[in-house]
N, C-alpha and C. Protein backbone atom coordinates (compact mmCIF):
# COMPACT_ATOMS: atom_id res chain seq x y z
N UNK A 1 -3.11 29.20 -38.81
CA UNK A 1 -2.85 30.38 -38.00
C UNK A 1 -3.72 30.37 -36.74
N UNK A 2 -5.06 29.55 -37.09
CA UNK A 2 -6.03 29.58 -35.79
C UNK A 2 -5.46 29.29 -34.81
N UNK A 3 -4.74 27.70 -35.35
CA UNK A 3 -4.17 26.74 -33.92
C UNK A 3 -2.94 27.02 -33.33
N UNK A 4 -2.28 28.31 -34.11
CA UNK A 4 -0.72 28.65 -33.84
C UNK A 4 -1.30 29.22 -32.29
N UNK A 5 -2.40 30.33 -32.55
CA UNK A 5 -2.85 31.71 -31.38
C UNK A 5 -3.46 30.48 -30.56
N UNK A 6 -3.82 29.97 -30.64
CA UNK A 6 -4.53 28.75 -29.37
C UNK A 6 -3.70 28.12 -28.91
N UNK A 7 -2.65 27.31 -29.63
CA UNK A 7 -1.52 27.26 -28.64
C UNK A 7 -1.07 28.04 -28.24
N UNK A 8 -0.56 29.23 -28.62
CA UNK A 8 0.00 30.60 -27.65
C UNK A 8 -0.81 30.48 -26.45
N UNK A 9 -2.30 30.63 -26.60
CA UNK A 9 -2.89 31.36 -25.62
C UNK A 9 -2.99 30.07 -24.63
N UNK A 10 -2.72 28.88 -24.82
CA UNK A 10 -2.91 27.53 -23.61
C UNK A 10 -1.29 27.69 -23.20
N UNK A 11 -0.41 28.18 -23.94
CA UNK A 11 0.91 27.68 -23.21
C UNK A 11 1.06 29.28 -22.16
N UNK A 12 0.57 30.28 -22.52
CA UNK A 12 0.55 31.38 -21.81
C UNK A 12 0.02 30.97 -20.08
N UNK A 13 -1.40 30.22 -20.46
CA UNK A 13 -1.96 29.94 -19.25
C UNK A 13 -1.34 29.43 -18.46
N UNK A 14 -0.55 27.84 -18.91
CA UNK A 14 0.07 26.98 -18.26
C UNK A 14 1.04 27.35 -17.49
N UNK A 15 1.66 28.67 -18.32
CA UNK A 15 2.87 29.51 -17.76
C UNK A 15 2.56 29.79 -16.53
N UNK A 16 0.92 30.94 -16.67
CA UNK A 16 0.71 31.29 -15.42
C UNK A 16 0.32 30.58 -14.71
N UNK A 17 -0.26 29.83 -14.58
CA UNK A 17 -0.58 28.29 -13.48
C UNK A 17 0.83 28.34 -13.13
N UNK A 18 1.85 27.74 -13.23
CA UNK A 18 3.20 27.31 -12.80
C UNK A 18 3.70 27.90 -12.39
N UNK A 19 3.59 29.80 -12.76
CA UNK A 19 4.26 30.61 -11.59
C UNK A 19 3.29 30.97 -10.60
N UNK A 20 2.09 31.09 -10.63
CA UNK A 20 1.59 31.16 -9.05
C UNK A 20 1.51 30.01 -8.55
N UNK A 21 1.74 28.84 -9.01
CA UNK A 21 1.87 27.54 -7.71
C UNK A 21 3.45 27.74 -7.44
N UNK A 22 4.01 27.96 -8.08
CA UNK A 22 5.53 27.98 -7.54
C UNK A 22 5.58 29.23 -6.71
N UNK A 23 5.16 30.52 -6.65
CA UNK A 23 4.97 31.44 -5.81
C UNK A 23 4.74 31.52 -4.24
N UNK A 24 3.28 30.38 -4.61
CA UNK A 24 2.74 30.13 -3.22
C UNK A 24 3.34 29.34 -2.49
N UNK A 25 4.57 28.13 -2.84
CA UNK A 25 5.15 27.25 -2.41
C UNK A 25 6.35 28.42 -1.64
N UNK A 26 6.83 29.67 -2.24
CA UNK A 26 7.87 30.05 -1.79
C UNK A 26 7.77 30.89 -0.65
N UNK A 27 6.11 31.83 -0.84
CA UNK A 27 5.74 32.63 0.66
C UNK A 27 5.00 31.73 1.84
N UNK A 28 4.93 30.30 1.44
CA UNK A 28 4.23 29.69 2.24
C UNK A 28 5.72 29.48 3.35
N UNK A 29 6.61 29.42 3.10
CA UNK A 29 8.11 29.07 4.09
C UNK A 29 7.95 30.05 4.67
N UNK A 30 7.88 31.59 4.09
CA UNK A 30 7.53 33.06 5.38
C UNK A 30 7.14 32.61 6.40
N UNK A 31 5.76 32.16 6.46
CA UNK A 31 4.61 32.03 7.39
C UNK A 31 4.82 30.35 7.73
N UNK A 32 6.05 29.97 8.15
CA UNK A 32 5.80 28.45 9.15
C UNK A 32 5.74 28.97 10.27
N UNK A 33 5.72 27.64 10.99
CA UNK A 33 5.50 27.61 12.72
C UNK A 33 6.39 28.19 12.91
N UNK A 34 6.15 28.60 14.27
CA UNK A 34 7.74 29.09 15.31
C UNK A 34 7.94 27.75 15.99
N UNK A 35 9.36 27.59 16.08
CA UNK A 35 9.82 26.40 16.95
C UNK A 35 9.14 26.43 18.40
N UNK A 36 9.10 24.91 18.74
CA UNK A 36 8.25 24.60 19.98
C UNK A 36 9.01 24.85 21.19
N UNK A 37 10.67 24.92 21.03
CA UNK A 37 11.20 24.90 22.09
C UNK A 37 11.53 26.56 22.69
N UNK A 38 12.05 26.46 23.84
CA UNK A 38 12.54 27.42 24.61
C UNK A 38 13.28 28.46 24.06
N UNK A 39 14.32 28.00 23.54
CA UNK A 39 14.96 28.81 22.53
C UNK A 39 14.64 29.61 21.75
N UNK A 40 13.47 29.27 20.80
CA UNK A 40 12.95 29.95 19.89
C UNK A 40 12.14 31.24 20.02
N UNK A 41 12.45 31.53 21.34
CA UNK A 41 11.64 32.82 21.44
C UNK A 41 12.88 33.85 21.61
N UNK A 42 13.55 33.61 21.87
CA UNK A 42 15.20 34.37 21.93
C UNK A 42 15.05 35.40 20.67
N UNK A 43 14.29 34.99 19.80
CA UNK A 43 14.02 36.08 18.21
C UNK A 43 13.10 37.15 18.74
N UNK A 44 12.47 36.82 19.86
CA UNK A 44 11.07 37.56 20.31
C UNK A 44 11.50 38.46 21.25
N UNK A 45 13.12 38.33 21.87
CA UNK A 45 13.49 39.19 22.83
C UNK A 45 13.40 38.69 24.19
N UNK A 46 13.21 37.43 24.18
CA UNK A 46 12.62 36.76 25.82
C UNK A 46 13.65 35.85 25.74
N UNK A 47 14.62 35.76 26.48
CA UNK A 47 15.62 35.06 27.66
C UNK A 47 14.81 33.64 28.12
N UNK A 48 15.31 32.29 27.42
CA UNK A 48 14.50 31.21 28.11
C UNK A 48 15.39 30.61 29.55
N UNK A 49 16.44 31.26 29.90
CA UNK A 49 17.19 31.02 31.00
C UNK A 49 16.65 31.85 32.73
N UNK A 50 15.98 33.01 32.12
CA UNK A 50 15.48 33.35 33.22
C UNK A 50 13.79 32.61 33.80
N UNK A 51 13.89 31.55 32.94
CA UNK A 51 12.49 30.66 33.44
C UNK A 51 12.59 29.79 34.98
């Protein structure tokens, strides 16, 4: 019965390890770069044609 609750309690952990690395992999795409080009500010409200 000892080793049943000790495995519970290591596969619990592992669980949570695996959903906060999979978490952080998914809000890390939120927060990429903004594109380098001209265009990409068109989201920002700025016209790259009147340059």
């Amino acid at each position: 019965m000892k080793s049943s609750i000790l495995l519970s309690l290591l596969f619990v952990a592992l669980l949570t390890y695996l959903l906060i690395k999979f978490n952080k992999r998914i809000n890390s795409k939120k927060y990429s770069r903004k594109p380098l080009d001209a265009w990409g500010s068109l989201s920002e409200g700025i016209d790259p044609t009147d340059e």
